[in-house]
PDB file of N, CA and C in Angstrom:
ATOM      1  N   UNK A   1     -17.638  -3.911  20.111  1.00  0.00           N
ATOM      2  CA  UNK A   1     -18.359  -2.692  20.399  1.00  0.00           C
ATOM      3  C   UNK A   1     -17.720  -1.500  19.691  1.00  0.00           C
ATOM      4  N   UNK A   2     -16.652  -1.427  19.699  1.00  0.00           N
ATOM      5  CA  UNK A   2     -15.761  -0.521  19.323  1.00  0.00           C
ATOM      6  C   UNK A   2     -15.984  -0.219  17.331  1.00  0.00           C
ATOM      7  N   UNK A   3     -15.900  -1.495  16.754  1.00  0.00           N
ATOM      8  CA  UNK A   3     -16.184  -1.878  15.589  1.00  0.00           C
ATOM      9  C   UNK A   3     -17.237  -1.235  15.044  1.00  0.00           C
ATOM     10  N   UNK A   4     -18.485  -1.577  15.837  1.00  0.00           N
ATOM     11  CA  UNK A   4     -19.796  -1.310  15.675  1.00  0.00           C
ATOM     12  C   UNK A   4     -19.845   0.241  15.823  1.00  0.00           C
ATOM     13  N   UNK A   5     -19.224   0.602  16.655  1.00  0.00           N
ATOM     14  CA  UNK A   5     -19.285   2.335  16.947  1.00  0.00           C
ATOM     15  C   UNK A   5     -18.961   3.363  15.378  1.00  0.00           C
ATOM     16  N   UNK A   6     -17.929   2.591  14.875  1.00  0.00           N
ATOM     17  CA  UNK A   6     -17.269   3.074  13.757  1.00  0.00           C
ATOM     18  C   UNK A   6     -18.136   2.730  12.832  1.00  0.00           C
ATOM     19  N   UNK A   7     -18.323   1.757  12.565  1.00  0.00           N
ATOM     20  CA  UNK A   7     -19.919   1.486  11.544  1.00  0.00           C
ATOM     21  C   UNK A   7     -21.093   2.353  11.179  1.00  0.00           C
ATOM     22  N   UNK A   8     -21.382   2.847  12.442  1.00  0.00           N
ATOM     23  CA  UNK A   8     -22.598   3.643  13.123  1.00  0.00           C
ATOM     24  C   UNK A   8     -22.218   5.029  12.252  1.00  0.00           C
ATOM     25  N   UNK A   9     -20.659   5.513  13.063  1.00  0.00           N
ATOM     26  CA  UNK A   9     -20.608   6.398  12.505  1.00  0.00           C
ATOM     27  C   UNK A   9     -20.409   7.108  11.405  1.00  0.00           C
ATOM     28  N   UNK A  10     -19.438   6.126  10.439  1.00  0.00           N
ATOM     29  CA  UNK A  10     -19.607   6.368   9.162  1.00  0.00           C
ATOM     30  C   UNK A  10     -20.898   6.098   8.536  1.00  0.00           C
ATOM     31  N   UNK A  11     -21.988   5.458   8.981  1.00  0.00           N
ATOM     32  CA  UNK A  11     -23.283   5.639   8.259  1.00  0.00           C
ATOM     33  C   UNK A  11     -23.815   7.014   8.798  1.00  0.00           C
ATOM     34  N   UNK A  12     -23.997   7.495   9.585  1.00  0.00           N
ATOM     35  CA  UNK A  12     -24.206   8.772   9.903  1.00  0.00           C
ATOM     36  C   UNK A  12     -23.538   9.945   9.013  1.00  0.00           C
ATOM     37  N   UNK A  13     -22.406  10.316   9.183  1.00  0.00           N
ATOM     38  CA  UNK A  13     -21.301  10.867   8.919  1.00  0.00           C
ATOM     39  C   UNK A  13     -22.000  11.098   7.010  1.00  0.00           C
ATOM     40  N   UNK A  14     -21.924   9.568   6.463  1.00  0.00           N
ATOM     41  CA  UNK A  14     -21.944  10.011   5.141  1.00  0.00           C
ATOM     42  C   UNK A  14     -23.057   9.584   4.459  1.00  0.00           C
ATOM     43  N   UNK A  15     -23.958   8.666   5.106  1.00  0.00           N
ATOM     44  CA  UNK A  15     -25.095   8.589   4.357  1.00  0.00           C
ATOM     45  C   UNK A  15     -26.294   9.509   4.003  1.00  0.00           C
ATOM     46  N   UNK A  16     -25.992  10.749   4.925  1.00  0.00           N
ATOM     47  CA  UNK A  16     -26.943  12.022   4.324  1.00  0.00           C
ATOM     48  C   UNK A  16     -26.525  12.565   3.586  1.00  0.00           C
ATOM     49  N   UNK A  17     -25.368  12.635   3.115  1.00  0.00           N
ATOM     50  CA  UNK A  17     -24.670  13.323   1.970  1.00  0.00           C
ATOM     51  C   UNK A  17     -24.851  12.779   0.660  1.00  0.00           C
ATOM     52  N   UNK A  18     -25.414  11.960   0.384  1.00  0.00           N
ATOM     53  CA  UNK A  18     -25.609  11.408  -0.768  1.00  0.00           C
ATOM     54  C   UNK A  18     -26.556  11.851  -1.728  1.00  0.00           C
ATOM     55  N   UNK A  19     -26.498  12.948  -2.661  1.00  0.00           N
ATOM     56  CA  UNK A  19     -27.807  13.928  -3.005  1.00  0.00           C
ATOM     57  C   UNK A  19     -29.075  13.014  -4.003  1.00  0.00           C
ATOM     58  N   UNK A  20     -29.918  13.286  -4.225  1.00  0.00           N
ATOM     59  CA  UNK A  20     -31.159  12.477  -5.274  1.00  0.00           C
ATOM     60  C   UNK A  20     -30.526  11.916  -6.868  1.00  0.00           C
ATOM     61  N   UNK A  21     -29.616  13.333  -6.876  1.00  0.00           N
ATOM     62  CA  UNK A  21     -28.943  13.111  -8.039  1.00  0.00           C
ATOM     63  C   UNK A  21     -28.316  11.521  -8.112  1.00  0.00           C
ATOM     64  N   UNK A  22     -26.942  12.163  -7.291  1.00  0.00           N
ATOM     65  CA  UNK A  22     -26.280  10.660  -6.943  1.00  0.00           C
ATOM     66  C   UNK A  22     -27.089   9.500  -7.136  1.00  0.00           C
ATOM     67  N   UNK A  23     -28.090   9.457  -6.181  1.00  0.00           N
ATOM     68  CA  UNK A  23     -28.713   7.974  -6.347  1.00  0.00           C
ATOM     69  C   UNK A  23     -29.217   7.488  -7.523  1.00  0.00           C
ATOM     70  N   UNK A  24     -29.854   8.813  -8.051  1.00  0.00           N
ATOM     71  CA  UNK A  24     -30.600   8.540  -9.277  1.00  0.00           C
ATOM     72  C   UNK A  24     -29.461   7.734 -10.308  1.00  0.00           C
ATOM     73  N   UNK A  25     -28.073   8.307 -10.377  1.00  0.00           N
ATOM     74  CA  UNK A  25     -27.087   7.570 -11.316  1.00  0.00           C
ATOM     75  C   UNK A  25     -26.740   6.548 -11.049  1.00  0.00           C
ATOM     76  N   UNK A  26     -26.595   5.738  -9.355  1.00  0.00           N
ATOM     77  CA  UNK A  26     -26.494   4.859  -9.252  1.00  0.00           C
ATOM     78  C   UNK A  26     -27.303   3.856  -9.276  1.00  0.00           C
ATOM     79  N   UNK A  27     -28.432   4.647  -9.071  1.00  0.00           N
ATOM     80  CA  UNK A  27     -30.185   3.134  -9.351  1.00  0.00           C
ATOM     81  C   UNK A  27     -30.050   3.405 -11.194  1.00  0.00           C
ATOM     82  N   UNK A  28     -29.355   3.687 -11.862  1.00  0.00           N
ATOM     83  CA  UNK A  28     -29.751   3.908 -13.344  1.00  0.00           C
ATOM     84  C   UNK A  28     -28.317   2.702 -13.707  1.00  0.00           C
ATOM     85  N   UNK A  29     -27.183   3.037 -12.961  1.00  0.00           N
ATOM     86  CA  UNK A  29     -25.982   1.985 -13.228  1.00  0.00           C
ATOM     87  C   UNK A  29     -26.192   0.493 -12.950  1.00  0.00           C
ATOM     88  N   UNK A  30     -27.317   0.564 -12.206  1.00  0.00           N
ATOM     89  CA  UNK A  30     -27.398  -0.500 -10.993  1.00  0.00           C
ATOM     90  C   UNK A  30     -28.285  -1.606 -12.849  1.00  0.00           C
ATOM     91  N   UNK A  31     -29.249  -0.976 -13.676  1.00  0.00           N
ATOM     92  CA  UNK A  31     -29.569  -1.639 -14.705  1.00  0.00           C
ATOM     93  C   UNK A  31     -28.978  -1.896 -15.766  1.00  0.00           C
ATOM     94  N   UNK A  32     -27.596  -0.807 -16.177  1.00  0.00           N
ATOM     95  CA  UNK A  32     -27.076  -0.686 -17.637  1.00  0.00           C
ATOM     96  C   UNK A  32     -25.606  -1.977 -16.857  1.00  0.00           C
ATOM     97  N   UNK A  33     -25.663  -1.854 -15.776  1.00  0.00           N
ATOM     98  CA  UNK A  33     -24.389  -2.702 -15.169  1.00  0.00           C
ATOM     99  C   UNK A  33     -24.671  -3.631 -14.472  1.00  0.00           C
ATOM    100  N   UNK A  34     -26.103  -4.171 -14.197  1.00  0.00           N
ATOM    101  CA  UNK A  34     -25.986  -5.044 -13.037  1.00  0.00           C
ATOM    102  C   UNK A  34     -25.370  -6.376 -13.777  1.00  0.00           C
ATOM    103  N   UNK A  35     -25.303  -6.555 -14.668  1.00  0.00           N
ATOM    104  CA  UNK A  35     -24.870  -7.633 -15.352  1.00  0.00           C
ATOM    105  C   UNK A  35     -25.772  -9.265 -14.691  1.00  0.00           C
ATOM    106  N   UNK A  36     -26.961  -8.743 -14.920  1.00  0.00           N
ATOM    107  CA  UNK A  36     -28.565  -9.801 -15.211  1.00  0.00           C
ATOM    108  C   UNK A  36     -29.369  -9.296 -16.234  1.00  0.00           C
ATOM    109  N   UNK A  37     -29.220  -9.744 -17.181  1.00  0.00           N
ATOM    110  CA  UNK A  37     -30.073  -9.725 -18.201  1.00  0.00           C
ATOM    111  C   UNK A  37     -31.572 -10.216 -18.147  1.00  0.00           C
ATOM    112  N   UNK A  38     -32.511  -9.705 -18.513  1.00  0.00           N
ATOM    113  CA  UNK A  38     -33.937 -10.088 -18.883  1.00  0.00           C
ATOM    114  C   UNK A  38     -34.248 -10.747 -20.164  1.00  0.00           C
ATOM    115  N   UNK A  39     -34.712 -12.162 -19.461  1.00  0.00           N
ATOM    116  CA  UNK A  39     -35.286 -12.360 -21.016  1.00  0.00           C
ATOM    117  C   UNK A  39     -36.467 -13.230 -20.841  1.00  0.00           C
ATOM    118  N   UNK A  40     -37.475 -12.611 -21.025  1.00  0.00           N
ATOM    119  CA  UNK A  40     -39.141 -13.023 -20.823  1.00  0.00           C
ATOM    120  C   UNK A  40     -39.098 -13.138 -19.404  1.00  0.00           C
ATOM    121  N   UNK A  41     -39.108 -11.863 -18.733  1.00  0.00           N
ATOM    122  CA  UNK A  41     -39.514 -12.057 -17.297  1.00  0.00           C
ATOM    123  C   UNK A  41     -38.504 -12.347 -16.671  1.00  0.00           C
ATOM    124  N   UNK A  42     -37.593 -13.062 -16.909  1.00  0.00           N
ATOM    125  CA  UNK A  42     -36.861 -13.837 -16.220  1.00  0.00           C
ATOM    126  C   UNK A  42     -35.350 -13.368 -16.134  1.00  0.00           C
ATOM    127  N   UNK A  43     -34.920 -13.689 -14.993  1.00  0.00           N
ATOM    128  CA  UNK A  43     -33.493 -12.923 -14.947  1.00  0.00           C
ATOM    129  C   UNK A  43     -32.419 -13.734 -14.909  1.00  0.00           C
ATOM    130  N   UNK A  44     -30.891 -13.516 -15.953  1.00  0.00           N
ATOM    131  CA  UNK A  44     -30.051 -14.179 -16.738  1.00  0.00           C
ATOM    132  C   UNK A  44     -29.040 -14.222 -15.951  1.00  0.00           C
ATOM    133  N   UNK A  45     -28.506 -14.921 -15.058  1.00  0.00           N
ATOM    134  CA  UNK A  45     -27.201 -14.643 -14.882  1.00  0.00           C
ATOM    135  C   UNK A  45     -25.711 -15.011 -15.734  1.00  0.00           C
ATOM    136  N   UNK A  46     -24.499 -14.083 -15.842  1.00  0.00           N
ATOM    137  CA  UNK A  46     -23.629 -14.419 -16.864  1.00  0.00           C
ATOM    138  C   UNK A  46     -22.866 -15.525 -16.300  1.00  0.00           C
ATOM    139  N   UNK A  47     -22.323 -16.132 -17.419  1.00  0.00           N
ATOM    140  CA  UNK A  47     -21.840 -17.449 -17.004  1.00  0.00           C
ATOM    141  C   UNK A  47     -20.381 -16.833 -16.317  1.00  0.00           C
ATOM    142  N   UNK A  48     -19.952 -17.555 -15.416  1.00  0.00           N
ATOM    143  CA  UNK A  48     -18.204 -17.083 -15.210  1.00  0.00           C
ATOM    144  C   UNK A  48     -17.414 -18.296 -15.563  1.00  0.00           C
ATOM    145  N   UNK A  49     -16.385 -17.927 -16.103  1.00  0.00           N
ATOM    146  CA  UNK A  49     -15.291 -18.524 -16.411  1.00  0.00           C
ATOM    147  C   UNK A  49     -14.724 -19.227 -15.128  1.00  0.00           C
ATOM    148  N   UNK A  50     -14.795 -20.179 -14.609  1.00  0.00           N
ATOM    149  CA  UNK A  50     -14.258 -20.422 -13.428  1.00  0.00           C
ATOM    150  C   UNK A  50     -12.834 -20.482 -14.469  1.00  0.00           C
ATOM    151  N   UNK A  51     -12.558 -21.621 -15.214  1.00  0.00           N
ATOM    152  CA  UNK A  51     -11.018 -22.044 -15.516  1.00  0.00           C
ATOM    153  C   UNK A  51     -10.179 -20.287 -15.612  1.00  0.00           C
ATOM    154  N   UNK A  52     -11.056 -19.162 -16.180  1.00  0.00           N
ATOM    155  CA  UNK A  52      -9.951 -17.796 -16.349  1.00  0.00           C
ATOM    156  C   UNK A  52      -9.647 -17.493 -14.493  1.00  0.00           C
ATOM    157  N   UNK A  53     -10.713 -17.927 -14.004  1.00  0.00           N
ATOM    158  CA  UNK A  53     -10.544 -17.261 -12.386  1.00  0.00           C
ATOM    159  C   UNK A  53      -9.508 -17.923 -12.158  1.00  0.00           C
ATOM    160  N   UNK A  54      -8.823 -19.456 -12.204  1.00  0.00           N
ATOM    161  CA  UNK A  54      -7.916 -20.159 -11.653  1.00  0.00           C
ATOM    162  C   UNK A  54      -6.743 -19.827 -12.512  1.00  0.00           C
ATOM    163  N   UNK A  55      -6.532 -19.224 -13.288  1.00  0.00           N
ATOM    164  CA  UNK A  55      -5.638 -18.936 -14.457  1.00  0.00           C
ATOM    165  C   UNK A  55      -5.025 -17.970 -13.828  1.00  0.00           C
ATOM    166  N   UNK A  56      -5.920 -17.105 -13.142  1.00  0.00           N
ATOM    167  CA  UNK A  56      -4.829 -15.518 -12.832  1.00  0.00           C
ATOM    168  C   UNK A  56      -4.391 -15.509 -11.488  1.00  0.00           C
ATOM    169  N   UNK A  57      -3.071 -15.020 -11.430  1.00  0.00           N
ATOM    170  CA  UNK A  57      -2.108 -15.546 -10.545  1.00  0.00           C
ATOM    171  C   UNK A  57      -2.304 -14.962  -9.393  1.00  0.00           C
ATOM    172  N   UNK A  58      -3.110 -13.595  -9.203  1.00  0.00           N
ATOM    173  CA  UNK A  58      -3.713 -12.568  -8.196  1.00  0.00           C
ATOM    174  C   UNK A  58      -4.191 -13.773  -7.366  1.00  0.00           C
ATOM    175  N   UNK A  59      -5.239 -14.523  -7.801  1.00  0.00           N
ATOM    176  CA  UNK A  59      -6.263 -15.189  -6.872  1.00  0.00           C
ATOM    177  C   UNK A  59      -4.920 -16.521  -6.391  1.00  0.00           C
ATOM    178  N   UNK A  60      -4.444 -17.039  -6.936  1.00  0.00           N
ATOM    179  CA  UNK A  60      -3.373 -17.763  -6.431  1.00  0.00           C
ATOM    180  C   UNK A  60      -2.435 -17.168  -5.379  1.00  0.00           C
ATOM    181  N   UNK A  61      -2.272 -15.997  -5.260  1.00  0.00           N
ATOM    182  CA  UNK A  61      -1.281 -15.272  -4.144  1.00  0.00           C
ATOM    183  C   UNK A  61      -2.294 -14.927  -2.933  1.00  0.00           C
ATOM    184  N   UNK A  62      -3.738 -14.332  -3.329  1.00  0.00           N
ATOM    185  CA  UNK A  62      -4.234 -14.315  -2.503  1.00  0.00           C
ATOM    186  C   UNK A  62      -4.862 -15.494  -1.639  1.00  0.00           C
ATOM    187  N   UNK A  63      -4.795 -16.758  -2.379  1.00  0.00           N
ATOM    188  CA  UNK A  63      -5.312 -17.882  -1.611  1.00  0.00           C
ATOM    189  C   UNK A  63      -4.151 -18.336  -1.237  1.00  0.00           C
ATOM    190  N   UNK A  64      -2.545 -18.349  -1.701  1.00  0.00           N
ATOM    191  CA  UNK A  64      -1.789 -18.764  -1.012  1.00  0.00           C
ATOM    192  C   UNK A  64      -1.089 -18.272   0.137  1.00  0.00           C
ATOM    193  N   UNK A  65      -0.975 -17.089   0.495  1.00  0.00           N
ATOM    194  CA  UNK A  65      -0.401 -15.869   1.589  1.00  0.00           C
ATOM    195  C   UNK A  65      -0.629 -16.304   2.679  1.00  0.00           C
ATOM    196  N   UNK A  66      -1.658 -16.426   3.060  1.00  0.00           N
ATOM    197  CA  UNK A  66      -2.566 -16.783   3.920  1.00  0.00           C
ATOM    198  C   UNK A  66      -2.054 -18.015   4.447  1.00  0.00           C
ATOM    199  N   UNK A  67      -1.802 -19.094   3.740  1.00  0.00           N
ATOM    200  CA  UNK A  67      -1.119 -20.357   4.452  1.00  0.00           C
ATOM    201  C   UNK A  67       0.218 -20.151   5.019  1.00  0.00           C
ATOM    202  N   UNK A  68       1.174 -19.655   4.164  1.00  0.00           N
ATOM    203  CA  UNK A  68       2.768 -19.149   4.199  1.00  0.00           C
ATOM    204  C   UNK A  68       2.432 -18.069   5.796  1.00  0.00           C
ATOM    205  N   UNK A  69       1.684 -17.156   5.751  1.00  0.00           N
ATOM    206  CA  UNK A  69       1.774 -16.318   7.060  1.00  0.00           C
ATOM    207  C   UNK A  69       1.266 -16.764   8.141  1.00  0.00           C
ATOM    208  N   UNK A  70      -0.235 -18.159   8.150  1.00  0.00           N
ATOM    209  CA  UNK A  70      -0.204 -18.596   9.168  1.00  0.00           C
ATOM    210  C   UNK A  70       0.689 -19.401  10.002  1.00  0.00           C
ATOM    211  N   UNK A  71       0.932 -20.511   8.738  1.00  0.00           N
ATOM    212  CA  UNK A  71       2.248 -21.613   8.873  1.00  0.00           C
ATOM    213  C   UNK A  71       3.104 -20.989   9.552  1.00  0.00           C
ATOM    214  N   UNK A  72       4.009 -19.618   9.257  1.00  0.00           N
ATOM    215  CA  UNK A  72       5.215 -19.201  10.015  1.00  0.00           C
ATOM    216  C   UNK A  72       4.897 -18.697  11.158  1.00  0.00           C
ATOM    217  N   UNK A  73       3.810 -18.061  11.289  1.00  0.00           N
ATOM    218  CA  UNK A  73       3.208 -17.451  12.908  1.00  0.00           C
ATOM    219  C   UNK A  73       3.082 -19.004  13.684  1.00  0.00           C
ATOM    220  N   UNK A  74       2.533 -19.522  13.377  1.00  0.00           N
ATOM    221  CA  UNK A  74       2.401 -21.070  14.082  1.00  0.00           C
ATOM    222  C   UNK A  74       3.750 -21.524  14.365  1.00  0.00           C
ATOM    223  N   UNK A  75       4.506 -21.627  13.631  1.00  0.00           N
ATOM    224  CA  UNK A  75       5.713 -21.993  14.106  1.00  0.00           C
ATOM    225  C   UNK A  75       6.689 -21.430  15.062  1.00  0.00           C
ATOM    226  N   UNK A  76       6.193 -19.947  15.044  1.00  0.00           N
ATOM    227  CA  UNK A  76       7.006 -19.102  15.830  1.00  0.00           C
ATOM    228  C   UNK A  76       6.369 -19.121  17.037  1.00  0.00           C
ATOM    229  N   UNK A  77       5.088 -19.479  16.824  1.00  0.00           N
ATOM    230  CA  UNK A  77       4.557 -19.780  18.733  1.00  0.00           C
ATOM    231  C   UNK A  77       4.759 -20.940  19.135  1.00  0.00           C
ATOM    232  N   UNK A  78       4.904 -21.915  18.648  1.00  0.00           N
ATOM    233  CA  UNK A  78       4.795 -23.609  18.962  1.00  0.00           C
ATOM    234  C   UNK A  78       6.833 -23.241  19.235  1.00  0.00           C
ATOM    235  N   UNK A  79       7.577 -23.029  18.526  1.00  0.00           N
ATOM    236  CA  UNK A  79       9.248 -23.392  18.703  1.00  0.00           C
ATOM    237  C   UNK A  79       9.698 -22.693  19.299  1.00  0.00           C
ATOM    238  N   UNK A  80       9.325 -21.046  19.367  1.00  0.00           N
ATOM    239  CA  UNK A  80       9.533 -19.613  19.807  1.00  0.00           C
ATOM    240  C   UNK A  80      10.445 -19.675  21.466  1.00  0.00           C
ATOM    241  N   UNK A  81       9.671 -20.582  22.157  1.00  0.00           N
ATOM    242  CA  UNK A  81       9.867 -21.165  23.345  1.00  0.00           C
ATOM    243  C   UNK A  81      11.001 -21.977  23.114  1.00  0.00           C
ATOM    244  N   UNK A  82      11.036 -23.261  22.245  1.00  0.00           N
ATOM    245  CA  UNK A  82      11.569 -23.782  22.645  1.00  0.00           C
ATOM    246  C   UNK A  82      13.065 -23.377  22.631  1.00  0.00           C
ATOM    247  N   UNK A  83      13.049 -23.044  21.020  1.00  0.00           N
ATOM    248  CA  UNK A  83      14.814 -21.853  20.509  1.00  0.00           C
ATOM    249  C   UNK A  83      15.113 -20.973  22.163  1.00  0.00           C
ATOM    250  N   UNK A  84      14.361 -20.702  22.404  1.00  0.00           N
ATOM    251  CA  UNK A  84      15.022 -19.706  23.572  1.00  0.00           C
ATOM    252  C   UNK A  84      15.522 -20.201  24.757  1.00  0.00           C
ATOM    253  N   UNK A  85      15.067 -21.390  25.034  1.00  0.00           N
ATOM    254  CA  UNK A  85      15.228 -21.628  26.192  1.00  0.00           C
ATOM    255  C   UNK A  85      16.641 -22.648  25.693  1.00  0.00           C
ATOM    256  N   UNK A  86      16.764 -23.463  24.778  1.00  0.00           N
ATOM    257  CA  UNK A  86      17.752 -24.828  24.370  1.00  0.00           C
ATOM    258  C   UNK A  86      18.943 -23.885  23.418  1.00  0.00           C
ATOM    259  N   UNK A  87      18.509 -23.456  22.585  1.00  0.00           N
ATOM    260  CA  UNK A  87      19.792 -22.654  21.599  1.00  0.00           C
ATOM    261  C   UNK A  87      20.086 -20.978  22.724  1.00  0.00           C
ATOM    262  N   UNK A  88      19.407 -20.630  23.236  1.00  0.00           N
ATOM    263  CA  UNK A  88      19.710 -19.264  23.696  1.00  0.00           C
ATOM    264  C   UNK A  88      19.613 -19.292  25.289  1.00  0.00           C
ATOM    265  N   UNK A  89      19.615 -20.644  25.733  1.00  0.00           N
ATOM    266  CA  UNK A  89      20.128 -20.686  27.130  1.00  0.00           C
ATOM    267  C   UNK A  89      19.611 -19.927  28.247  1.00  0.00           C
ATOM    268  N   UNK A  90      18.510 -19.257  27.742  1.00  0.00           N
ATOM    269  CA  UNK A  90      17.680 -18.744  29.012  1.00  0.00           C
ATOM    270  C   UNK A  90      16.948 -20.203  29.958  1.00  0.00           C
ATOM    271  N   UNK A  91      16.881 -19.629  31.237  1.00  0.00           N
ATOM    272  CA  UNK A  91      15.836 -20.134  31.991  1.00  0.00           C
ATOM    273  C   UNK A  91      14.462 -20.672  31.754  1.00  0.00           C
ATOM    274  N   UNK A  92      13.882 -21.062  32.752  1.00  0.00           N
ATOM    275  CA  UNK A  92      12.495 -21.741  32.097  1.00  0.00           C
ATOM    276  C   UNK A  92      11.497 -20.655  32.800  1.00  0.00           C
ATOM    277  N   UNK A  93      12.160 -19.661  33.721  1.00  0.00           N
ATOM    278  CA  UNK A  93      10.863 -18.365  33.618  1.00  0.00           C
ATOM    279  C   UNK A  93      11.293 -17.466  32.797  1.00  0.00           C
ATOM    280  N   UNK A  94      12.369 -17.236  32.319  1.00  0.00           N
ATOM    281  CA  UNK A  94      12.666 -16.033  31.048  1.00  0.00           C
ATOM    282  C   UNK A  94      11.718 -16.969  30.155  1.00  0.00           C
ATOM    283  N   UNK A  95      11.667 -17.848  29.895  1.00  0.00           N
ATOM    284  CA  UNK A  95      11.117 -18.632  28.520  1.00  0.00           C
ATOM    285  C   UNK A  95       9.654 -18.064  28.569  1.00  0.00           C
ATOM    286  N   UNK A  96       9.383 -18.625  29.611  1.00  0.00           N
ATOM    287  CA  UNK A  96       7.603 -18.637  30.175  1.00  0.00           C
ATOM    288  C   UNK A  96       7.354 -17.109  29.938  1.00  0.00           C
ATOM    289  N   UNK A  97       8.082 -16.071  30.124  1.00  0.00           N
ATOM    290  CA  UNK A  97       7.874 -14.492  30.485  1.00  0.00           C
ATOM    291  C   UNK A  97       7.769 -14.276  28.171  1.00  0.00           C
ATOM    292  N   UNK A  98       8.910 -14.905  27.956  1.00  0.00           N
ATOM    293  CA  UNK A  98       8.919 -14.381  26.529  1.00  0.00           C
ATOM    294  C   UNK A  98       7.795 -15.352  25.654  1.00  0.00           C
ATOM    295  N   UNK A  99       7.664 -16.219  25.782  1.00  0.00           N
ATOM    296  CA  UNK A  99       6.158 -17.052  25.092  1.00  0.00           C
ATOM    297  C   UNK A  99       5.322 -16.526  25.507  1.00  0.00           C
ATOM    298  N   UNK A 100       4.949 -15.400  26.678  1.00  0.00           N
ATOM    299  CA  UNK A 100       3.401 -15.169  26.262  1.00  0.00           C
ATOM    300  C   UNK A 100       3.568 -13.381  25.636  1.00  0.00           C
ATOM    301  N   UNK A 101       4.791 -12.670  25.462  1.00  0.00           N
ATOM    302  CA  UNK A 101       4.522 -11.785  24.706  1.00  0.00           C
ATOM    303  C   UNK A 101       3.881 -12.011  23.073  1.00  0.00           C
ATOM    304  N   UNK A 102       3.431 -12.922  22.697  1.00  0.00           N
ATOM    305  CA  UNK A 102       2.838 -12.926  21.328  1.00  0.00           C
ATOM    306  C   UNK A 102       1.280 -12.680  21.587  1.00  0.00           C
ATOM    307  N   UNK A 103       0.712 -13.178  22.630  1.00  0.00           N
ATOM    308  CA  UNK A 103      -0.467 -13.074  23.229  1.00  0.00           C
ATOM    309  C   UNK A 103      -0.888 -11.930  23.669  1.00  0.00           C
ATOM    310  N   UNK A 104       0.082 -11.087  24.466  1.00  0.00           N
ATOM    311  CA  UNK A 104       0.206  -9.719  25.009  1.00  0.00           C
ATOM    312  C   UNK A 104       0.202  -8.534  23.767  1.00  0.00           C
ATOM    313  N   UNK A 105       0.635  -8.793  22.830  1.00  0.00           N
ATOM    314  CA  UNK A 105       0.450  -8.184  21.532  1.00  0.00           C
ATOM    315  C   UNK A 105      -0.427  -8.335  20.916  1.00  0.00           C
ATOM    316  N   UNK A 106      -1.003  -9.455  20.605  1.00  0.00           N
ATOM    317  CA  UNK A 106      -2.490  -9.849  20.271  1.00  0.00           C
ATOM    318  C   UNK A 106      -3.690  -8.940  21.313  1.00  0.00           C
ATOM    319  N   UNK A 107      -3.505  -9.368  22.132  1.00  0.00           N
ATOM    320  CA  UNK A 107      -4.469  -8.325  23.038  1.00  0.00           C
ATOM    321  C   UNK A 107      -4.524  -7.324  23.068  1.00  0.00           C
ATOM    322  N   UNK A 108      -3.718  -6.424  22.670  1.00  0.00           N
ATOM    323  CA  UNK A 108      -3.330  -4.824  22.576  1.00  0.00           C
ATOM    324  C   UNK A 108      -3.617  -4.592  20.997  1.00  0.00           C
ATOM    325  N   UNK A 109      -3.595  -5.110  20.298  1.00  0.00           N
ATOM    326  CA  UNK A 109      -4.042  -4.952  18.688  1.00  0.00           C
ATOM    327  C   UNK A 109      -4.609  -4.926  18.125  1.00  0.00           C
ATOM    328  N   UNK A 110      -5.264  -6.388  18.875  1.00  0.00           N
ATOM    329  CA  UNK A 110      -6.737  -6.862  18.438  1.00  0.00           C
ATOM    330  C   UNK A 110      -8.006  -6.291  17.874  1.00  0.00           C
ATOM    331  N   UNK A 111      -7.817  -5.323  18.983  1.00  0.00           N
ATOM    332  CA  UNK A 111      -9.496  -3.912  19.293  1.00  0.00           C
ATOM    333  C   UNK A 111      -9.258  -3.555  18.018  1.00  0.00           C
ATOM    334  N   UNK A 112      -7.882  -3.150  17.610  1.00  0.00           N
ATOM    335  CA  UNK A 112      -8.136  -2.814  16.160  1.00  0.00           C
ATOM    336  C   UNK A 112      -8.419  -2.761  14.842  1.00  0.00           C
ATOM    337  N   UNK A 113      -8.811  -4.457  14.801  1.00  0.00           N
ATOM    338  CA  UNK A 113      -8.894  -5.161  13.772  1.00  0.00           C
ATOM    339  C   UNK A 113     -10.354  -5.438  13.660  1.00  0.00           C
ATOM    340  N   UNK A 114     -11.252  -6.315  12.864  1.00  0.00           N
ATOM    341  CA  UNK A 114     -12.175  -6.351  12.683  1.00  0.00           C
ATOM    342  C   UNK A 114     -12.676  -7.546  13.502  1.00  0.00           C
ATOM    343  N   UNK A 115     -12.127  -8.602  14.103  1.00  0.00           N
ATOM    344  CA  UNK A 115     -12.432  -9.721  14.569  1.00  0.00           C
ATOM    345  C   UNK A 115     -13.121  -9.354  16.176  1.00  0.00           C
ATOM    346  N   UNK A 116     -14.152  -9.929  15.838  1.00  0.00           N
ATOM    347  CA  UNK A 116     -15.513  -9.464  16.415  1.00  0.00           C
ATOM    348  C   UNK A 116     -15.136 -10.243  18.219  1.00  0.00           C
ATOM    349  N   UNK A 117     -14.165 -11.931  18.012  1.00  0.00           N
ATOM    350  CA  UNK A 117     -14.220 -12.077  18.854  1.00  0.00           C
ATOM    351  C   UNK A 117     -13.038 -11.306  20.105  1.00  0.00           C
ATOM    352  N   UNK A 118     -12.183 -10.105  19.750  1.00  0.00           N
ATOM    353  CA  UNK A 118     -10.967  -9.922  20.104  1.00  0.00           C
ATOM    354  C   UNK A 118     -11.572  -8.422  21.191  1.00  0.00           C
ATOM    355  N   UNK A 119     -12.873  -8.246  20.614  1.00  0.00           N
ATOM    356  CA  UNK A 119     -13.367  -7.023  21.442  1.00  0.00           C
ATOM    357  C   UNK A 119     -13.676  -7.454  22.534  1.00  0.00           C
TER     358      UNK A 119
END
């Protein structure tokens, strides 16, 4: 809900501001750039290079991050418990009290993020 509120309002906020002019340059970019060509009616799409996409190392960090930061969050909730209670000698309700602060942080954060199911 919260998400949606902010949505709302930046379409409000700035979509009247956008003068004839403006649009006019962007419905004029939208042909010299859409990058679809016409040819007899028909519309061209450009070929992409998949092999240059797998070549550049950007898309490799960005598809790899993502594993490396879940992997270690996973681990720190699945062992998190266990390190504390066997190497750091707490109790089994100190344990229980400190395994669900990752959850308790998640819940307090959440609203802020875009994940629709956390609202």
């Amino acid at each position: 809900m919260r998400n949606n509120f902010g949505y709302l309002n930046f379409y409000f906020v700035f979509a009247s501001r956008v003068s004839n002019t403006e649009l006019a340059v962007i419905d004029e970019g939208k042909h010299v750039h859409g990058g679809a060509s016409t040819v007899d009616g028909k519309r061209e799409r450009p070929s992409v290079l998949y092999s240059e996409v797998a070549k550049d190392p950007i898309i490799w960090l960005v598809l790899i991050t993502p594993l490396f930061a879940d992997s270690g969050y996973q681990l720190f909730e699945q062992f998190g418990p266990i390190y504390l209670h066997k190497v750091m000698g707490m109790d089994l309700a100190e344990t229980g009290s400190a395994a669900i602060l990752p959850y308790i942080v998640c819940l307090v954060t959440a609203p802020s993020t875009t994940h629709s199911w956390a609202v």
